[in-house]
C-alpha atoms as a PDB file:
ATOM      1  CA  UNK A   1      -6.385 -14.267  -9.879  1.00  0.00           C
ATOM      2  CA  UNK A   2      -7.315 -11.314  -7.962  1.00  0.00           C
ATOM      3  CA  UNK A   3      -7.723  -7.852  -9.689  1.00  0.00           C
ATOM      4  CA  UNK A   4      -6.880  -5.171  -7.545  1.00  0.00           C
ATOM      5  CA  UNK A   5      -7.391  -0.965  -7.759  1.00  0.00           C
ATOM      6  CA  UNK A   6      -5.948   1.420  -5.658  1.00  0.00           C
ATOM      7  CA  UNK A   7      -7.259   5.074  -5.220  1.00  0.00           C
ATOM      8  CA  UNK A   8      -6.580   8.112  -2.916  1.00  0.00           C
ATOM      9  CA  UNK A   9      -3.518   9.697  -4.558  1.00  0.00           C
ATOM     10  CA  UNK A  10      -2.656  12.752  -4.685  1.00  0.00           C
ATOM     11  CA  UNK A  11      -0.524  16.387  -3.759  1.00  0.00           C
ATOM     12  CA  UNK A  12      -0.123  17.123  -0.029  1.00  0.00           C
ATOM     13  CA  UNK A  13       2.523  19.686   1.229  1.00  0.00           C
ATOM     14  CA  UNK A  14       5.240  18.159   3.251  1.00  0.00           C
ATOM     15  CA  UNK A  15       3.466  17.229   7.120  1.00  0.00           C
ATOM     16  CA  UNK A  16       0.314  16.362   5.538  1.00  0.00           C
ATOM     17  CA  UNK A  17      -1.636  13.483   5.456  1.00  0.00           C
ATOM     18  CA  UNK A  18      -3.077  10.846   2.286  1.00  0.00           C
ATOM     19  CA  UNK A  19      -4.834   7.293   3.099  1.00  0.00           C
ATOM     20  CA  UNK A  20      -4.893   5.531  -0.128  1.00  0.00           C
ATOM     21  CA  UNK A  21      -7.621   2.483  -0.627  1.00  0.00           C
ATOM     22  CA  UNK A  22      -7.002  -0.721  -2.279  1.00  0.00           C
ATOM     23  CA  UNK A  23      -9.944  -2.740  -3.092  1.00  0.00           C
ATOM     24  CA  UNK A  24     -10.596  -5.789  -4.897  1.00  0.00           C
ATOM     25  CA  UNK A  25     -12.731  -5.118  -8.595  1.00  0.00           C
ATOM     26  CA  UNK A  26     -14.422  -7.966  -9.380  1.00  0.00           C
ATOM     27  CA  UNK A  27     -13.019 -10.832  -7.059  1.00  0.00           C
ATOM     28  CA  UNK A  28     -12.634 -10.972  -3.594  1.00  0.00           C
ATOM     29  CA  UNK A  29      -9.076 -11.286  -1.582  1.00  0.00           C
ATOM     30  CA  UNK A  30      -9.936 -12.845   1.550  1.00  0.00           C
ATOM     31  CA  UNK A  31      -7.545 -15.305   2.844  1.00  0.00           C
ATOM     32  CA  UNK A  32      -4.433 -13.489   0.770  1.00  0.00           C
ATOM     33  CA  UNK A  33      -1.954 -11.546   2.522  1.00  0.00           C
ATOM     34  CA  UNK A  34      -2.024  -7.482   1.316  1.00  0.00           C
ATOM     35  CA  UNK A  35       1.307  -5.156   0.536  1.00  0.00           C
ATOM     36  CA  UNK A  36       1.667  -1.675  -0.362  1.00  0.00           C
ATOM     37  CA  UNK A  37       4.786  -1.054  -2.457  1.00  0.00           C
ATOM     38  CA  UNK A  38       6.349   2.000  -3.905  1.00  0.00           C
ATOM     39  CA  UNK A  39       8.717   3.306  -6.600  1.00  0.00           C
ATOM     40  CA  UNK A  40       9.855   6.736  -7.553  1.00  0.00           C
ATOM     41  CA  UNK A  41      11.559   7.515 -11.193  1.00  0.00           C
ATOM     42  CA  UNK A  42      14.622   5.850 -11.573  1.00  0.00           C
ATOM     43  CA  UNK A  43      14.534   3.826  -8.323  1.00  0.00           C
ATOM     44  CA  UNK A  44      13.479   0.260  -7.595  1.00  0.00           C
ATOM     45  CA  UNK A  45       9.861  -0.968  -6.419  1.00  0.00           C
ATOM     46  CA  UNK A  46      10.028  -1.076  -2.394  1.00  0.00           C
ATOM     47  CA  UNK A  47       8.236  -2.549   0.280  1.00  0.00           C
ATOM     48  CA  UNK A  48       6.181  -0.032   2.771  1.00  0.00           C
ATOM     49  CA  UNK A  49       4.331  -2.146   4.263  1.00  0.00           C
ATOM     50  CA  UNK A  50       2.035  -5.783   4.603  1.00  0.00           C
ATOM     51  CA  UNK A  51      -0.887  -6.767   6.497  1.00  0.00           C
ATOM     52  CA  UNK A  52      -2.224 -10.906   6.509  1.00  0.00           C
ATOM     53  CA  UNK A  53      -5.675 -12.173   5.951  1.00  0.00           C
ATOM     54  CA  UNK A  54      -7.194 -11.080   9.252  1.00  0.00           C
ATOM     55  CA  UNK A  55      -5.643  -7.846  10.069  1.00  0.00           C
ATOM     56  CA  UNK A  56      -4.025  -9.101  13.220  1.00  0.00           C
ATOM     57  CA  UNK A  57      -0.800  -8.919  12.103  1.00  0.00           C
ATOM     58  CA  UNK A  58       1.113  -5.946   9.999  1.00  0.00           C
ATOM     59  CA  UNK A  59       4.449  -5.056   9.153  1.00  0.00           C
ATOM     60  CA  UNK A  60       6.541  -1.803   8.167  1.00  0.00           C
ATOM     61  CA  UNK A  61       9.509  -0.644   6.346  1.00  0.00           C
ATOM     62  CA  UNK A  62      12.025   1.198   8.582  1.00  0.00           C
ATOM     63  CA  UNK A  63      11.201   4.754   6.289  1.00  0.00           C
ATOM     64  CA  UNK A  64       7.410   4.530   7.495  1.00  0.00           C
ATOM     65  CA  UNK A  65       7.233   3.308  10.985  1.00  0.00           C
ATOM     66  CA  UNK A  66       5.100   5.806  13.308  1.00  0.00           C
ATOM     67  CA  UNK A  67       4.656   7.687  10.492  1.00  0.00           C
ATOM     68  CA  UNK A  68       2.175   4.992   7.996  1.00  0.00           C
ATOM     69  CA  UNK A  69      -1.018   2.334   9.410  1.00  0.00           C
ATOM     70  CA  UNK A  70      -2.020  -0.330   7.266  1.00  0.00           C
ATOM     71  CA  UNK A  71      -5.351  -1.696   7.817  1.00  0.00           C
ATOM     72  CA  UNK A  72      -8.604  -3.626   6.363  1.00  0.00           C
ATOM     73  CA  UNK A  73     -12.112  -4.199   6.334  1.00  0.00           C
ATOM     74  CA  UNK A  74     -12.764  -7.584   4.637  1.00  0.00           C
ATOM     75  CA  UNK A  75     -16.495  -6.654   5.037  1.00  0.00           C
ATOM     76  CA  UNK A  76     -15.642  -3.914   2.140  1.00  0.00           C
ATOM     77  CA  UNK A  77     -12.928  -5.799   0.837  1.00  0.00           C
ATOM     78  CA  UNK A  78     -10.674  -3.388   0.778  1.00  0.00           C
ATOM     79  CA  UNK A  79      -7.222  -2.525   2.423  1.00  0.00           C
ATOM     80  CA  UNK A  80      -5.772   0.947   3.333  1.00  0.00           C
ATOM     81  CA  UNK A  81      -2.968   3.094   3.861  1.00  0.00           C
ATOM     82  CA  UNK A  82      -3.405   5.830   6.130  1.00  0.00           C
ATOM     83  CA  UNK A  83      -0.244   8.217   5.877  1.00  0.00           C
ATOM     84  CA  UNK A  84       0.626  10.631   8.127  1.00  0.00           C
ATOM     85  CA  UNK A  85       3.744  13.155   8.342  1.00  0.00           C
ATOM     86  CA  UNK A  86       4.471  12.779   4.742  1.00  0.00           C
ATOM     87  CA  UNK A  87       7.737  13.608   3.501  1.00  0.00           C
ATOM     88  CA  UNK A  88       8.913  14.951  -0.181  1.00  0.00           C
ATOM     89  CA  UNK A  89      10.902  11.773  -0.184  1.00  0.00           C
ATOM     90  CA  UNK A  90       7.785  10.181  -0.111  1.00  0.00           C
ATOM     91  CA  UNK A  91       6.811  11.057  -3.473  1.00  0.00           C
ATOM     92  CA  UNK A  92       6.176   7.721  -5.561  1.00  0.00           C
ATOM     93  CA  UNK A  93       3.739   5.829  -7.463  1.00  0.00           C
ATOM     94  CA  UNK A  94       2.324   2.973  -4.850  1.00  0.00           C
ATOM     95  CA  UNK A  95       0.762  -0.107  -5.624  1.00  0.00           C
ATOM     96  CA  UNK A  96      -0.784  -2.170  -3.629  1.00  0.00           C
ATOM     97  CA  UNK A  97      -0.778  -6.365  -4.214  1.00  0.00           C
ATOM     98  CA  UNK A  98      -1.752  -9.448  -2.948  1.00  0.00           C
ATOM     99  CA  UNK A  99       0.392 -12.678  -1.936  1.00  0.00           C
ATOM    100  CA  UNK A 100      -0.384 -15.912  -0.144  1.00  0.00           C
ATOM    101  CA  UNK A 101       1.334 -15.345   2.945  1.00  0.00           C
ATOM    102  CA  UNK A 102       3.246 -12.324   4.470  1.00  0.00           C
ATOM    103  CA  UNK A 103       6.630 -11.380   2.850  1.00  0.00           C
ATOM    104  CA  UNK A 104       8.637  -8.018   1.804  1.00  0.00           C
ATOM    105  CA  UNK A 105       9.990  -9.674  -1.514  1.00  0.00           C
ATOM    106  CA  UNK A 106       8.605  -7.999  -4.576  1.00  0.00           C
ATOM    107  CA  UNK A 107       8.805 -11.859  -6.586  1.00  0.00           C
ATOM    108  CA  UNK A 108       5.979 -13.481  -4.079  1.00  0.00           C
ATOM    109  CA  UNK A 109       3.261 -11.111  -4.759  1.00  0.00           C
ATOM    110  CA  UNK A 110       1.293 -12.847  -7.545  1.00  0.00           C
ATOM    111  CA  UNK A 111      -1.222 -10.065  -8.357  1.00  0.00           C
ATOM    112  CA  UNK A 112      -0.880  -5.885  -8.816  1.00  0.00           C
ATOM    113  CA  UNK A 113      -2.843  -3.199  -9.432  1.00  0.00           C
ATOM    114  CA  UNK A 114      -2.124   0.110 -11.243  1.00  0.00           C
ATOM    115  CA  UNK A 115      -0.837   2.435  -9.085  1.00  0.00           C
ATOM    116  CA  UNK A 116      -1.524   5.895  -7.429  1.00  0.00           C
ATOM    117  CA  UNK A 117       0.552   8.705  -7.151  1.00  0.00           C
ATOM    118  CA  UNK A 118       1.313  10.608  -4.044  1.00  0.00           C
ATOM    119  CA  UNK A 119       3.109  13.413  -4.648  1.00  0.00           C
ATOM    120  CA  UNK A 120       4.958  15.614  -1.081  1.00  0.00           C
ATOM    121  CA  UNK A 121       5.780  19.410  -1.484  1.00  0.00           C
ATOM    122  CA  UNK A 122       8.097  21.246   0.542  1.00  0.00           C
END
């Protein structure tokens, strides 16, 4: 079981940038796969994007690509979300989680944290 917090939320005007940390409290995640998720009111939790156990390989939703870079330092055990460009449609509570391989599917990810929220202006 891996207990997870993420951090860096906040209010940016539209063409800003956030990075948002997610870092292990208590327990270390090396060797588990990392995803950042959103959800907005009303609206389903999706995938933004997933990086494995070394960093070597990531993946991005469509909405995010060129725009969002997921990385980690296992060192700090921690993984971020650098976002640049933001958009209001952006806006969204994001959680970061952990799974034991790579996958966009909300049901594999066996452990959450609490959220941040990023809010874009126009």
């Amino acid at each position: 079981q891996v207990q997870l917090v993420e951090s860096g939320g906040g209010l940016v005007q539209a063409g800003g940038s956030l990075r948002l940390s997610c870092a292990a409290s208590g327990r270390t995640f090396s060797g588990y796969a990392v995803g950042w998720f959103r959800q907005a009111p009303g609206k389903d939790r999706d995938f933004v994007a997933q990086i494995d156990w070394s960093g070597d390989s990531t993946s991005y939703a469509d909405s995010v690509k060129g725009r969002f870079t997921i990385s980690r330092d296992n060192a700090k055990n921690t993984v971020y979300l650098q976002m640049n460009s933001l958009k209001p449609e952006d806006t969204a509570v994001y959680y970061c989680a952990v799974s034991r391989g790579l996958t966009t599917i909300v049901r594999y990810y066996v452990s959450w944290g609490q959220g941040t929220q990023v809010t874009v202006s126009s």
